[in-house]
C-alpha atoms as a PDB file:
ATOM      1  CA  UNK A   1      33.014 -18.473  16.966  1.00  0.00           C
ATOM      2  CA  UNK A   2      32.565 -15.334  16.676  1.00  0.00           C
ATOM      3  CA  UNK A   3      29.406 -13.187  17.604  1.00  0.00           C
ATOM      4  CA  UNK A   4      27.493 -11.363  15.014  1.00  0.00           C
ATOM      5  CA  UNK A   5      26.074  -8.072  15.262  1.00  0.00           C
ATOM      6  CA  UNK A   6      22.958  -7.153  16.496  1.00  0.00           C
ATOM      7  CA  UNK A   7      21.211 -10.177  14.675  1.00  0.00           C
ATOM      8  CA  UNK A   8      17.523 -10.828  14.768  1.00  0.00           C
ATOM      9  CA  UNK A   9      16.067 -13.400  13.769  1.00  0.00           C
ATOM     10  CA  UNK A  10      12.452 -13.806  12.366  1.00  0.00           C
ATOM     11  CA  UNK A  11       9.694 -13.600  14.302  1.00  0.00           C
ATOM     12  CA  UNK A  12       5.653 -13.854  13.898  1.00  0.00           C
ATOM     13  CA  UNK A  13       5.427 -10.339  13.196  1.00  0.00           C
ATOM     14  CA  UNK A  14       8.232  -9.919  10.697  1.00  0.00           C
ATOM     15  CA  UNK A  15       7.460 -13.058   8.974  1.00  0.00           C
ATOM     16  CA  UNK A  16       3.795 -11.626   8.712  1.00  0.00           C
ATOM     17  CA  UNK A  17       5.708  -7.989   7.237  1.00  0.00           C
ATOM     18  CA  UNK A  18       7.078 -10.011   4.816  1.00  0.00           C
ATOM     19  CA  UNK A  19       5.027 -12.340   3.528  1.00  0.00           C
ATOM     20  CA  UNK A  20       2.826  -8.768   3.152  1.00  0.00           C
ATOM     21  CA  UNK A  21       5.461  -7.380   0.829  1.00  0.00           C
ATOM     22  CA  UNK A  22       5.730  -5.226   3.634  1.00  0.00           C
ATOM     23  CA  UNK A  23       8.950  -2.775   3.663  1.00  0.00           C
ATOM     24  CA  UNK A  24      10.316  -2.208   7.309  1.00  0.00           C
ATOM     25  CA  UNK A  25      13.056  -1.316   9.225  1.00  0.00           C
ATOM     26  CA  UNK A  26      14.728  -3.074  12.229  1.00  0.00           C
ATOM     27  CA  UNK A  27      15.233  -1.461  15.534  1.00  0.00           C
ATOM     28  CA  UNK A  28      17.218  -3.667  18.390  1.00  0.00           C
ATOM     29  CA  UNK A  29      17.884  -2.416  21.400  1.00  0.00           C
ATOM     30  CA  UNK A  30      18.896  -3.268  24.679  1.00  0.00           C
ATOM     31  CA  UNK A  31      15.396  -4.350  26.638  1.00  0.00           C
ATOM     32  CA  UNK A  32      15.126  -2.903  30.051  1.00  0.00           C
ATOM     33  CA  UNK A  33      12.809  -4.601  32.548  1.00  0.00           C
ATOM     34  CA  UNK A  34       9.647  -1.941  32.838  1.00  0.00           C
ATOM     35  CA  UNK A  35      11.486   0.819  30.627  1.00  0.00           C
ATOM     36  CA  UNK A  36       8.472   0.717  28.164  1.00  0.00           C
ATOM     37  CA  UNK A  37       8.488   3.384  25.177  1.00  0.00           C
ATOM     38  CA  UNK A  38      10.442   6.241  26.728  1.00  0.00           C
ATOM     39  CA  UNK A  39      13.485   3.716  27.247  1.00  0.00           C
ATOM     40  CA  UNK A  40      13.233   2.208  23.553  1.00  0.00           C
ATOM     41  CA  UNK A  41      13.063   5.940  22.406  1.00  0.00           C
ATOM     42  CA  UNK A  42      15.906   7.137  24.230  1.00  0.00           C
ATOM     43  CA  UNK A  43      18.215   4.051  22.850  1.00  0.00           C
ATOM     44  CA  UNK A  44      17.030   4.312  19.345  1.00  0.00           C
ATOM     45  CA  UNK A  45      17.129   8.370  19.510  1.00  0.00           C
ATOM     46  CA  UNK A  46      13.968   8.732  17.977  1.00  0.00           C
ATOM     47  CA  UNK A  47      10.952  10.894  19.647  1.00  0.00           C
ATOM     48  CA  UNK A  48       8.601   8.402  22.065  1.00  0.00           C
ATOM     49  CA  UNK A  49       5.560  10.144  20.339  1.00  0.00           C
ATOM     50  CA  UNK A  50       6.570   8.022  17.038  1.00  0.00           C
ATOM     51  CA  UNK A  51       7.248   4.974  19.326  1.00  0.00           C
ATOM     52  CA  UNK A  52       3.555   2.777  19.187  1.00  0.00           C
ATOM     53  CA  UNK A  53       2.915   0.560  22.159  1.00  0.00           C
ATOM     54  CA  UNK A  54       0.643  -2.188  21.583  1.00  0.00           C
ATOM     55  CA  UNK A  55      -1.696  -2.814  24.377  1.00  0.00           C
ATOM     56  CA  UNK A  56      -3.760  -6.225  24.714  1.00  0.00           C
ATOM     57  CA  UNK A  57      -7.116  -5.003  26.096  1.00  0.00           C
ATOM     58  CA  UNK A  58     -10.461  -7.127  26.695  1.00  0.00           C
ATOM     59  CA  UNK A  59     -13.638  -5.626  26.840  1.00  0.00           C
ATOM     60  CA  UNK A  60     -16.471  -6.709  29.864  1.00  0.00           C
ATOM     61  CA  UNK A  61     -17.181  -9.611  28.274  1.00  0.00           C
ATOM     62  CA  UNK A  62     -13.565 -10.781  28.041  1.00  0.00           C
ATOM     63  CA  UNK A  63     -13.505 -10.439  24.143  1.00  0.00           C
ATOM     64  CA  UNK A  64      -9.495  -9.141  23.730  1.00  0.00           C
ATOM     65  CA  UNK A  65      -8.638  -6.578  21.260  1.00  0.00           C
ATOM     66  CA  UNK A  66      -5.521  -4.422  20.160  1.00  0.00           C
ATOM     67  CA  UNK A  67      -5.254  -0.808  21.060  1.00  0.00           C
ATOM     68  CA  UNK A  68      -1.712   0.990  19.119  1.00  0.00           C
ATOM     69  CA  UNK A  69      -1.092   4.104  21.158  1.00  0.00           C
ATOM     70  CA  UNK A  70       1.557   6.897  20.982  1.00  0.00           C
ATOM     71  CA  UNK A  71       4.554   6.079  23.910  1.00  0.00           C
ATOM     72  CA  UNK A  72       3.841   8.904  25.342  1.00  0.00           C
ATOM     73  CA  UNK A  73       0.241   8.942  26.171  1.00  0.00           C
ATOM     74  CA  UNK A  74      -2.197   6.454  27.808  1.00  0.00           C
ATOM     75  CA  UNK A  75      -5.526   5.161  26.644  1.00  0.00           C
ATOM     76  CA  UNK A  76      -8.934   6.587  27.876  1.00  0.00           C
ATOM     77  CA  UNK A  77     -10.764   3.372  28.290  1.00  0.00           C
ATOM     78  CA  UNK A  78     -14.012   5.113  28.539  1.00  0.00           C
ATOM     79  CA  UNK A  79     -13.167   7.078  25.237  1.00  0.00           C
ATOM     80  CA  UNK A  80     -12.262   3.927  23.696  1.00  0.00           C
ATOM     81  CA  UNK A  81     -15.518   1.683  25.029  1.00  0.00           C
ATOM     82  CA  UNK A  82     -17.606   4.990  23.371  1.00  0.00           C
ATOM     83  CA  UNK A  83     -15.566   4.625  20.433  1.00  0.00           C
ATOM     84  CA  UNK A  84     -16.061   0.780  19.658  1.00  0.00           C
ATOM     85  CA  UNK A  85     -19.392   0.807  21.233  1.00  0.00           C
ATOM     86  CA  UNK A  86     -18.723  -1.630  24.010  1.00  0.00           C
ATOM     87  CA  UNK A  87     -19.737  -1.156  27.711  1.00  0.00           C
ATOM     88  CA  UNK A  88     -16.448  -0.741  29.153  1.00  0.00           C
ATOM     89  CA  UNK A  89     -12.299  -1.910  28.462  1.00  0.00           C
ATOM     90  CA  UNK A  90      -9.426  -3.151  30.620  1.00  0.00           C
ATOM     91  CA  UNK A  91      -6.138  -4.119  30.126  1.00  0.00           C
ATOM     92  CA  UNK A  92      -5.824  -7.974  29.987  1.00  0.00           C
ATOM     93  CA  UNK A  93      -3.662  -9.585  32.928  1.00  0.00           C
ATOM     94  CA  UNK A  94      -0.302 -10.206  30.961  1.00  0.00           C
ATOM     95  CA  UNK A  95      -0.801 -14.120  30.944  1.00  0.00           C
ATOM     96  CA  UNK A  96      -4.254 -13.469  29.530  1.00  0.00           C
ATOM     97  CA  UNK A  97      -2.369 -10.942  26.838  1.00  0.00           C
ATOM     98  CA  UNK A  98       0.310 -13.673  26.147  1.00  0.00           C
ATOM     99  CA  UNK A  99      -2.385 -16.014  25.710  1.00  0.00           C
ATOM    100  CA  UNK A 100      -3.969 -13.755  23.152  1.00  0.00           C
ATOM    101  CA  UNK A 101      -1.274 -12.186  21.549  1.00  0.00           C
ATOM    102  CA  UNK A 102       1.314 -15.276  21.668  1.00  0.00           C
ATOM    103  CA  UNK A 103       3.959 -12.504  22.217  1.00  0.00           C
ATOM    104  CA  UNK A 104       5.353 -11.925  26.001  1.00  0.00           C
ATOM    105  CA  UNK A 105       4.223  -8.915  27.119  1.00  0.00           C
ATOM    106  CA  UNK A 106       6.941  -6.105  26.289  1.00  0.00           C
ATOM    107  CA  UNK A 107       7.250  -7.705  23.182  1.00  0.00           C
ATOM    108  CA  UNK A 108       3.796  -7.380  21.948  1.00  0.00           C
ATOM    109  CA  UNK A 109       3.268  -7.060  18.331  1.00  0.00           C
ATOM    110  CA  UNK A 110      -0.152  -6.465  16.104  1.00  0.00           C
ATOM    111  CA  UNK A 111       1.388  -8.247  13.075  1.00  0.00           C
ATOM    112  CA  UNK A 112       1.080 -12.188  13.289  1.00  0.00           C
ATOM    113  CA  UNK A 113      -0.883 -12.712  16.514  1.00  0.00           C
ATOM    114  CA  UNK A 114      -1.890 -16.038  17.682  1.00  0.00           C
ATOM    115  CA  UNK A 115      -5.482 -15.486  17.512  1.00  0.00           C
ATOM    116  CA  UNK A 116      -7.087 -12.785  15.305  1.00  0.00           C
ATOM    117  CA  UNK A 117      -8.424 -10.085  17.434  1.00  0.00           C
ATOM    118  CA  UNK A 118      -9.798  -6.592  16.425  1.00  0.00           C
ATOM    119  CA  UNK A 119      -6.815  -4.002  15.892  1.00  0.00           C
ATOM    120  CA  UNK A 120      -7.684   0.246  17.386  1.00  0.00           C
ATOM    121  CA  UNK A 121      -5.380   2.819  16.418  1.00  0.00           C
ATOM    122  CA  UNK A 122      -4.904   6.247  18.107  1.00  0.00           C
ATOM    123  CA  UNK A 123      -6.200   8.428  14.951  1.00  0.00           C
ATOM    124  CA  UNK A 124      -3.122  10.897  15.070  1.00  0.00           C
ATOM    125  CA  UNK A 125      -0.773   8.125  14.875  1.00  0.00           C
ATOM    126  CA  UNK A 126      -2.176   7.516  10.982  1.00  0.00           C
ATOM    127  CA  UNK A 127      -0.635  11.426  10.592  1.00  0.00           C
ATOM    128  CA  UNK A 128       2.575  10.176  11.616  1.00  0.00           C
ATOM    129  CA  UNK A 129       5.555  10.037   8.725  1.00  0.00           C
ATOM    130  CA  UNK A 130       6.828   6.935  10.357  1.00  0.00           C
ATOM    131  CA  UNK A 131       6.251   4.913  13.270  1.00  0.00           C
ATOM    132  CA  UNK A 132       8.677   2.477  15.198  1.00  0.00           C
ATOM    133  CA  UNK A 133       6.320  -0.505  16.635  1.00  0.00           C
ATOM    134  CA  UNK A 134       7.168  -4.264  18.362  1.00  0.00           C
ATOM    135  CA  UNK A 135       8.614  -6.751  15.987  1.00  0.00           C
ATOM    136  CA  UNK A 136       7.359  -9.307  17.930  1.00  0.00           C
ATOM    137  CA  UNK A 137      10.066  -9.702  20.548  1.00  0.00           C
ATOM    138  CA  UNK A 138      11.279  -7.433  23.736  1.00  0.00           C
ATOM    139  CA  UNK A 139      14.387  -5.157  22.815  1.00  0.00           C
ATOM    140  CA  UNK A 140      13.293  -4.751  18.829  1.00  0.00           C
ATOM    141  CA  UNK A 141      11.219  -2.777  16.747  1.00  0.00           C
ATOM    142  CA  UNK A 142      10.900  -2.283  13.316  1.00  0.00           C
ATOM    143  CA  UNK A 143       9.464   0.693  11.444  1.00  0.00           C
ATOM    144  CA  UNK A 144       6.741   1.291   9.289  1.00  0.00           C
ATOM    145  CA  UNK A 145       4.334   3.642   7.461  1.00  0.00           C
ATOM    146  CA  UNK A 146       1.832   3.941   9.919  1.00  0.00           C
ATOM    147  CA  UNK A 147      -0.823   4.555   7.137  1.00  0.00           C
ATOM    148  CA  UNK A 148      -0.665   0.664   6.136  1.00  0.00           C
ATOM    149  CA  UNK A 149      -1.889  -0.699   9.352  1.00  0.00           C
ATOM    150  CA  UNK A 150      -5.755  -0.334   8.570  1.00  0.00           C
ATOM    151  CA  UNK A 151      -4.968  -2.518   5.571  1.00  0.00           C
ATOM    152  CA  UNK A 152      -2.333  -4.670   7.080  1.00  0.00           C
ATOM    153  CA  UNK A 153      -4.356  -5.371  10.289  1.00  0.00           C
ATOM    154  CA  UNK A 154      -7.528  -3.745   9.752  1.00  0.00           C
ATOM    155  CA  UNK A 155      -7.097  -1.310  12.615  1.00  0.00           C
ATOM    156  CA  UNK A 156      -9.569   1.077  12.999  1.00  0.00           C
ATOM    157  CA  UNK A 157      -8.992   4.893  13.734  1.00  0.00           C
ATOM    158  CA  UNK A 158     -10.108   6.219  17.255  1.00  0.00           C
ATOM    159  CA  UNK A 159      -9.743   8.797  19.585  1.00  0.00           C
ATOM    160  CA  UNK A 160      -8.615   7.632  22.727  1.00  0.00           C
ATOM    161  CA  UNK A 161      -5.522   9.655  24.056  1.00  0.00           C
ATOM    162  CA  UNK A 162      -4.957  10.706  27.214  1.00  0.00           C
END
C-alpha cells in the first residue's frame, strides 16, 4: 500500500474551521519533543513572530482560560491578571490543560475545545496579515486571518507580551 503524502486528517479544531465556513491553510511538520514555535517556524520557513502558541492558563481560583501569544515572546501574567481583572494567572499543569483543552499539550488548539473557556489574544497579533496556529494536533498548523478569532472564539485583545 502505498503511503500518502503528508495527510491529515480532521481534527476538533479543523472540523470546528469548517463547520465555521472558515478558510485555512494546513501546515504539517515534523513535531520535535520541546521544539515549541521556533522549531515549527524554522520547518515551515515562516517568521516565529506569525507562529501563535496557545497557552492553557487558570487563574487563582482554578477557572482555565486561553491566552494566543506571538512564538517569540512570553506572557506577563501580572499584565494579563490586570488585563482580565483577576487576582493573579498560571499556567495549568499539562494534565490539567489536556483536561481542559482535550488537546495534548503541544498540540493545543483554541478552535473546538472540550470545554468552553474564555479565549485572550496578544493585541498585536490582530495586526498580523496572517497567522499560523495549532490545528489541534502536535506537528500541524493551519493558517488563518488572525482578525477572525474575536468572532470565531470570542478572544479578547490584551496586552500581555513580554
Amino acid at each position: 500500500m502505498a503511503k500518502k503524502e503528508k495527510h491529515v486528517s480532521e481534527t476538533p479544531a479543523t472540523q470546528f474551521l469548517r463547520r465555521a465556513g472558515v478558510a485555512f491553510t494546513e501546515h504539517p511538520y515534523d513535531y520535535v519533543d520541546h521544539g515549541g514555535t521556533a522549531e515549527s517556524a524554522r520547518q515551515l520557513g515562516v517568521d516565529e513572530h506569525a507562529v501563535v502558541k496557545t497557552l492553557v492558563m487558570q487563574d487563582e481560583r482554578a477557572q482555565p482560560l486561553i491566552v494566543l501569544m506571538h512564538g517569540d515572546r512570553q506572557v506577563s501574567t501580572k499584565a494579563l491578571a490586570r488585563e482580565i481583572g483577576v487576582k493573579s494567572v498560571e499556567p495549568c499543569k499539562p494534565e490539567v490543560a489536556q483536561r481542559h483543552s482535550g488537546y495534548l499539550v503541544g498540540g493545543t488548539s483554541p478552535f473546538g475545545t472540550k470545554k468552553a473557556m474564555p479565549v485572550y489574544v496578544e493585541a498585536t497579533v490582530l495586526e498580523l496579515p496572517e497567522i499560523r496556529i495549532n490545528g489541534g494536533r502536535r506537528g500541524y498548523l493551519v493558517g488563518i486571518d488572525p482578525k477572525l478569532l474575536p468572532t470565531l472564539v470570542g478572544a479578547r485583545a490584551v496586552r500581555c507580551a513580554l
